[in-house]
N, C-alpha and C. Protein backbone atom coordinates (compact mmCIF):
# COMPACT_ATOMS: atom_id res chain seq x y z
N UNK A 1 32.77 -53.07 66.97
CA UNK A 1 31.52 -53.70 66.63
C UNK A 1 30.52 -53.43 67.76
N UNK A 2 29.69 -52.82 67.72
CA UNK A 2 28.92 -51.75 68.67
C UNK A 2 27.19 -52.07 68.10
N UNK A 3 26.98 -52.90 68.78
CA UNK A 3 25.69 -53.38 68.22
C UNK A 3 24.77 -53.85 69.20
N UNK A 4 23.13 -53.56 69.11
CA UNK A 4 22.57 -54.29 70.12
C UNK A 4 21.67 -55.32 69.48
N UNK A 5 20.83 -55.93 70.02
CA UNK A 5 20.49 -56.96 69.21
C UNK A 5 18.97 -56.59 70.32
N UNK A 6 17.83 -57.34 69.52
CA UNK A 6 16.30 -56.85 70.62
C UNK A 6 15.70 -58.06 71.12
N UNK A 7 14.73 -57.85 71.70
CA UNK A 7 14.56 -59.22 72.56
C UNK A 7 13.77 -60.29 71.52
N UNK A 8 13.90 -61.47 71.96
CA UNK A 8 13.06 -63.07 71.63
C UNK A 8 12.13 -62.12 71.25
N UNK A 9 11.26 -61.51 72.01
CA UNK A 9 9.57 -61.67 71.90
C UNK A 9 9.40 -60.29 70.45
N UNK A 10 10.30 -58.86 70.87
CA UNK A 10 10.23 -58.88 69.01
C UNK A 10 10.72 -59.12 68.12
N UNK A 11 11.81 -59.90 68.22
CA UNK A 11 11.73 -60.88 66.96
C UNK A 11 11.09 -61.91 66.38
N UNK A 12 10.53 -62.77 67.41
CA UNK A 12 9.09 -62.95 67.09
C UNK A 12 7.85 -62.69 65.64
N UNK A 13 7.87 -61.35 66.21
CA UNK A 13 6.67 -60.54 65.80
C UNK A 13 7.73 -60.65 63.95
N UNK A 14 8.67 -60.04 64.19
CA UNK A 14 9.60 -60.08 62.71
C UNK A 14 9.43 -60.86 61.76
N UNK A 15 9.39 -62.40 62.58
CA UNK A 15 9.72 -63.96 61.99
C UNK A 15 8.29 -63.81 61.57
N UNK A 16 7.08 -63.54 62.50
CA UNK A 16 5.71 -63.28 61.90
C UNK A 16 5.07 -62.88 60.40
N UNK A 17 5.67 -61.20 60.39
CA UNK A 17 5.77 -60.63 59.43
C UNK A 17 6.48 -61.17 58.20
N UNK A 18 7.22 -61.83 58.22
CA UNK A 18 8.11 -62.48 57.04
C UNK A 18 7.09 -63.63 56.52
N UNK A 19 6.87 -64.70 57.70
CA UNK A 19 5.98 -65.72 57.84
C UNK A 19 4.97 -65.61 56.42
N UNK A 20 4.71 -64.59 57.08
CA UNK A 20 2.90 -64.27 56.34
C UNK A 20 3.27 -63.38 55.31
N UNK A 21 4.46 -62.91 54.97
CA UNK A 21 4.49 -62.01 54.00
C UNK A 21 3.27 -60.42 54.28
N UNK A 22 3.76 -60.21 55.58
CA UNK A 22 2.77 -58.99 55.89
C UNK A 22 3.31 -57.86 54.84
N UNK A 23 2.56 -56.45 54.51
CA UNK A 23 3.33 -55.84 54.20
C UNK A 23 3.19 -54.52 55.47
N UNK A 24 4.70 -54.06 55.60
CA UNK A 24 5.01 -53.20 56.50
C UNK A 24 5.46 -52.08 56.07
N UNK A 25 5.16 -50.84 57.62
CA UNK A 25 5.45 -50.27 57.40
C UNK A 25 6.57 -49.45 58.50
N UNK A 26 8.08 -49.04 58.30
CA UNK A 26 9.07 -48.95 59.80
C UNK A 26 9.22 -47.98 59.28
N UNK A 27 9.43 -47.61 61.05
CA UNK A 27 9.74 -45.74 61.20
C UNK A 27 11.30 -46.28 61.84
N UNK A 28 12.23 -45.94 61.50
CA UNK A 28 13.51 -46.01 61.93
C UNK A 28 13.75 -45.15 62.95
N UNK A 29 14.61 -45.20 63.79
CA UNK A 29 15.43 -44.33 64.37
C UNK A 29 15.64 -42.60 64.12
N UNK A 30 15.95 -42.91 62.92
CA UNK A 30 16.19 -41.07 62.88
C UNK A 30 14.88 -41.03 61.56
N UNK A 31 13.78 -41.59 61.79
CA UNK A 31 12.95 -40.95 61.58
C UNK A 31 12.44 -41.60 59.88
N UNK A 32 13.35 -42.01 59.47
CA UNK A 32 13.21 -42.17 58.15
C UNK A 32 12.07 -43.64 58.26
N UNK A 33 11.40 -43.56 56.73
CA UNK A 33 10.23 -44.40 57.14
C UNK A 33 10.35 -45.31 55.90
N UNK A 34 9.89 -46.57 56.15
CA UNK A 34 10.20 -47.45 54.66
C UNK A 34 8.89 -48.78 54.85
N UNK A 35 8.64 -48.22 53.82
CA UNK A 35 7.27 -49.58 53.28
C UNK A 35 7.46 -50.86 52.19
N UNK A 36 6.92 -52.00 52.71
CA UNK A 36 6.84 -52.65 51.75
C UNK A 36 6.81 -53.91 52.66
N UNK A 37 6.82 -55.18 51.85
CA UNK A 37 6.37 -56.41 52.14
C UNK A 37 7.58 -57.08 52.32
N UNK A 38 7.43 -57.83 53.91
CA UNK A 38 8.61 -58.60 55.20
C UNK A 38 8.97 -59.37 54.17
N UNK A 39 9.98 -59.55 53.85
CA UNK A 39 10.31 -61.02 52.78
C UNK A 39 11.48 -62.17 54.13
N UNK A 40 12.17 -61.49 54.96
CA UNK A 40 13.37 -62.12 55.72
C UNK A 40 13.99 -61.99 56.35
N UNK A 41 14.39 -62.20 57.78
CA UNK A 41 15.46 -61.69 58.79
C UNK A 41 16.65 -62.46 58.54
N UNK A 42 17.74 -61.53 58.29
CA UNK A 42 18.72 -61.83 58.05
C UNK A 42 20.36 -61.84 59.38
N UNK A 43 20.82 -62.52 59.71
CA UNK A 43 21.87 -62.64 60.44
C UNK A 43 23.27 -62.96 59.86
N UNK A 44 24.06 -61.40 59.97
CA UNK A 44 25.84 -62.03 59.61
C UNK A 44 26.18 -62.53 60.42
N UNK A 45 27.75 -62.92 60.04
CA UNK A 45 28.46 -63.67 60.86
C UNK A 45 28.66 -62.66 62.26
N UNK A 46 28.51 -61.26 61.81
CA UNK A 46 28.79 -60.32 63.20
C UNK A 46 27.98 -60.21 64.10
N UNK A 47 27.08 -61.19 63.98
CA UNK A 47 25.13 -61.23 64.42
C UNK A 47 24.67 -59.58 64.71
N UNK A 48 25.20 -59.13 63.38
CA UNK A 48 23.97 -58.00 62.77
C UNK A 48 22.82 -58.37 62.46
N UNK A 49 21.77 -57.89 62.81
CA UNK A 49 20.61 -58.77 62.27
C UNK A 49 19.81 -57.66 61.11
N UNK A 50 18.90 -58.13 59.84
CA UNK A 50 18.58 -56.89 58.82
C UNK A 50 17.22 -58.06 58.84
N UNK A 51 16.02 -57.09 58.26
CA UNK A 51 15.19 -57.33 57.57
C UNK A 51 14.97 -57.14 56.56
N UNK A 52 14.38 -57.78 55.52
CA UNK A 52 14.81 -58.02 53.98
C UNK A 52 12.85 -57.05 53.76
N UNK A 53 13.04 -56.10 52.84
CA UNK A 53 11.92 -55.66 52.94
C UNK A 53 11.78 -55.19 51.25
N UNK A 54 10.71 -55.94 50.41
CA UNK A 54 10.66 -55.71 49.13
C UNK A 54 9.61 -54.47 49.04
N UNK A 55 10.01 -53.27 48.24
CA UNK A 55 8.89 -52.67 47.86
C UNK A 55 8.76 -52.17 46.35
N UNK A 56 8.49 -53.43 46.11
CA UNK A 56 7.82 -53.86 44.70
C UNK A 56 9.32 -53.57 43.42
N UNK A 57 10.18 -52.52 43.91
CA UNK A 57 11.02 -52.05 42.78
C UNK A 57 12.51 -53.12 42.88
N UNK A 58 12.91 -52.96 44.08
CA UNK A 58 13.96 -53.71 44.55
C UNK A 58 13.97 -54.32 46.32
N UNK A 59 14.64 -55.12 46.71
CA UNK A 59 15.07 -55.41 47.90
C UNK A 59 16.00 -54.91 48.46
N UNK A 60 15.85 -54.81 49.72
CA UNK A 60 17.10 -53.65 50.73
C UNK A 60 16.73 -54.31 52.21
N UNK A 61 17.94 -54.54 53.33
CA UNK A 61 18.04 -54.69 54.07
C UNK A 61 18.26 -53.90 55.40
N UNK A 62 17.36 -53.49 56.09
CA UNK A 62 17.42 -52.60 57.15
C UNK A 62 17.57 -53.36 58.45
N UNK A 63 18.77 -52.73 59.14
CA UNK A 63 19.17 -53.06 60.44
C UNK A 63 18.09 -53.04 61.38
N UNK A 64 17.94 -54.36 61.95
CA UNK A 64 16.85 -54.25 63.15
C UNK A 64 16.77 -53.36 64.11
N UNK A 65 18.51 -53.30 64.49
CA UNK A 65 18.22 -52.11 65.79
C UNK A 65 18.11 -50.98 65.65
N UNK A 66 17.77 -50.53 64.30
CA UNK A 66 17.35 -49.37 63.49
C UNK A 66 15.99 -48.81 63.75
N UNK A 67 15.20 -50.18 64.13
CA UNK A 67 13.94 -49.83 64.07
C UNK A 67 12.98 -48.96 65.74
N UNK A 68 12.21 -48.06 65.24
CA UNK A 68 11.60 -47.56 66.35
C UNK A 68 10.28 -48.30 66.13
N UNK A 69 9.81 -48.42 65.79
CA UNK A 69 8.42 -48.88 65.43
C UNK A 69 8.07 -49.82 63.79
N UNK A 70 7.26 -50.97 64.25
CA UNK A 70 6.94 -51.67 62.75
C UNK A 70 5.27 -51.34 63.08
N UNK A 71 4.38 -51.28 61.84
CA UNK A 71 3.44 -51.34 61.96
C UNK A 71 2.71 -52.16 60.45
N UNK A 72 2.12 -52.70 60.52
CA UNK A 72 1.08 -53.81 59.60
C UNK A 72 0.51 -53.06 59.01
N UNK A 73 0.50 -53.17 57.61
CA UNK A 73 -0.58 -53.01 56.86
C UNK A 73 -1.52 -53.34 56.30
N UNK A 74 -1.05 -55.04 55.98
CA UNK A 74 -2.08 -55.55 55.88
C UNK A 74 -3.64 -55.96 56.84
N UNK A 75 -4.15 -56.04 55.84
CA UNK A 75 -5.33 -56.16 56.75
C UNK A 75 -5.92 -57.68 57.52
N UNK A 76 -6.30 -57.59 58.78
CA UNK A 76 -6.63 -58.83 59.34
C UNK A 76 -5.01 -59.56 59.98
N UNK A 77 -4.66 -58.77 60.39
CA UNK A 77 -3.01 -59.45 60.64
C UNK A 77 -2.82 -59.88 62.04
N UNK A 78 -1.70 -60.68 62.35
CA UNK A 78 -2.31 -61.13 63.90
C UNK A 78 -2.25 -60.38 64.65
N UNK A 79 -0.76 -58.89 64.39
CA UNK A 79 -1.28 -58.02 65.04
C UNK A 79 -0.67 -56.71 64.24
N UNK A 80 -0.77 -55.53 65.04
CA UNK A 80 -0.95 -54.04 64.05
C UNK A 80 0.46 -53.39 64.55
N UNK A 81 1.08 -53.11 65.46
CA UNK A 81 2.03 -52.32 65.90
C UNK A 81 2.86 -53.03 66.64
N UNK A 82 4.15 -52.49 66.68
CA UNK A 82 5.11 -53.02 67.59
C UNK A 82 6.19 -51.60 67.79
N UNK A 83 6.55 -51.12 69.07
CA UNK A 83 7.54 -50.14 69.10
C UNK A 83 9.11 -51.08 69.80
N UNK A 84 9.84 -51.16 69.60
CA UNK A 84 11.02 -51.36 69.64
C UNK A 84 12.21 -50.55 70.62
C-alpha cells in the first residue's frame, strides 16, 4: 500500500471545489486530462483519497495523488489554479 496523501492546505482548495460545486478541470500525472463538476472527496478505509467528478454522462473517481494540477472553470471562483 504505497500511497501519498497532499497537504491540509490542498485539500482545502478540493473541499472548496466540491463546496461550491465548481466545475473543473485536472491534468493528472501522466498527462491525461478530465473535466467536469467537483461533486466529493472521497476517503477508503486505506486513506486513499478520490475526487468524485461528474461530467454530465456519469461519475468517476480520480485519485488525488494523481493530480498535477486542478484548474476552475467556473467563472468568479475564489480561486483559478492549484498545482499539486
Amino acid at each position: 500500500m504505497n500511497h501519498c496523501t497532499i497537504s491540509c492546505e490542498l485539500h482545502d482548495y478540493l473541499e472548496i471545489a466540491c463546496m461550491y460545486g465548481y466545475r473543473v478541470k485536472l491534468t493528472l500525472k501522466d498527462q491525461q486530462i478530465i473535466e467536469g463538476k467537483a461533486v466529493d472527496v472521497l476517503t477508503t478505509a486505506e486513506k486513499r483519497e478520490y475526487m468524485v467528478i461528474d461530467n454530465g454522462r456519469e461519475q468517476q473517481q480520480i485519485e488525488v495523488n494523481q493530480f498535477s494540477k486542478m484548474q476552475v472553470l467556473t467563472a468568479n471562483a475564489k480561486f483559478k489554479e492549484i498545482s499539486f
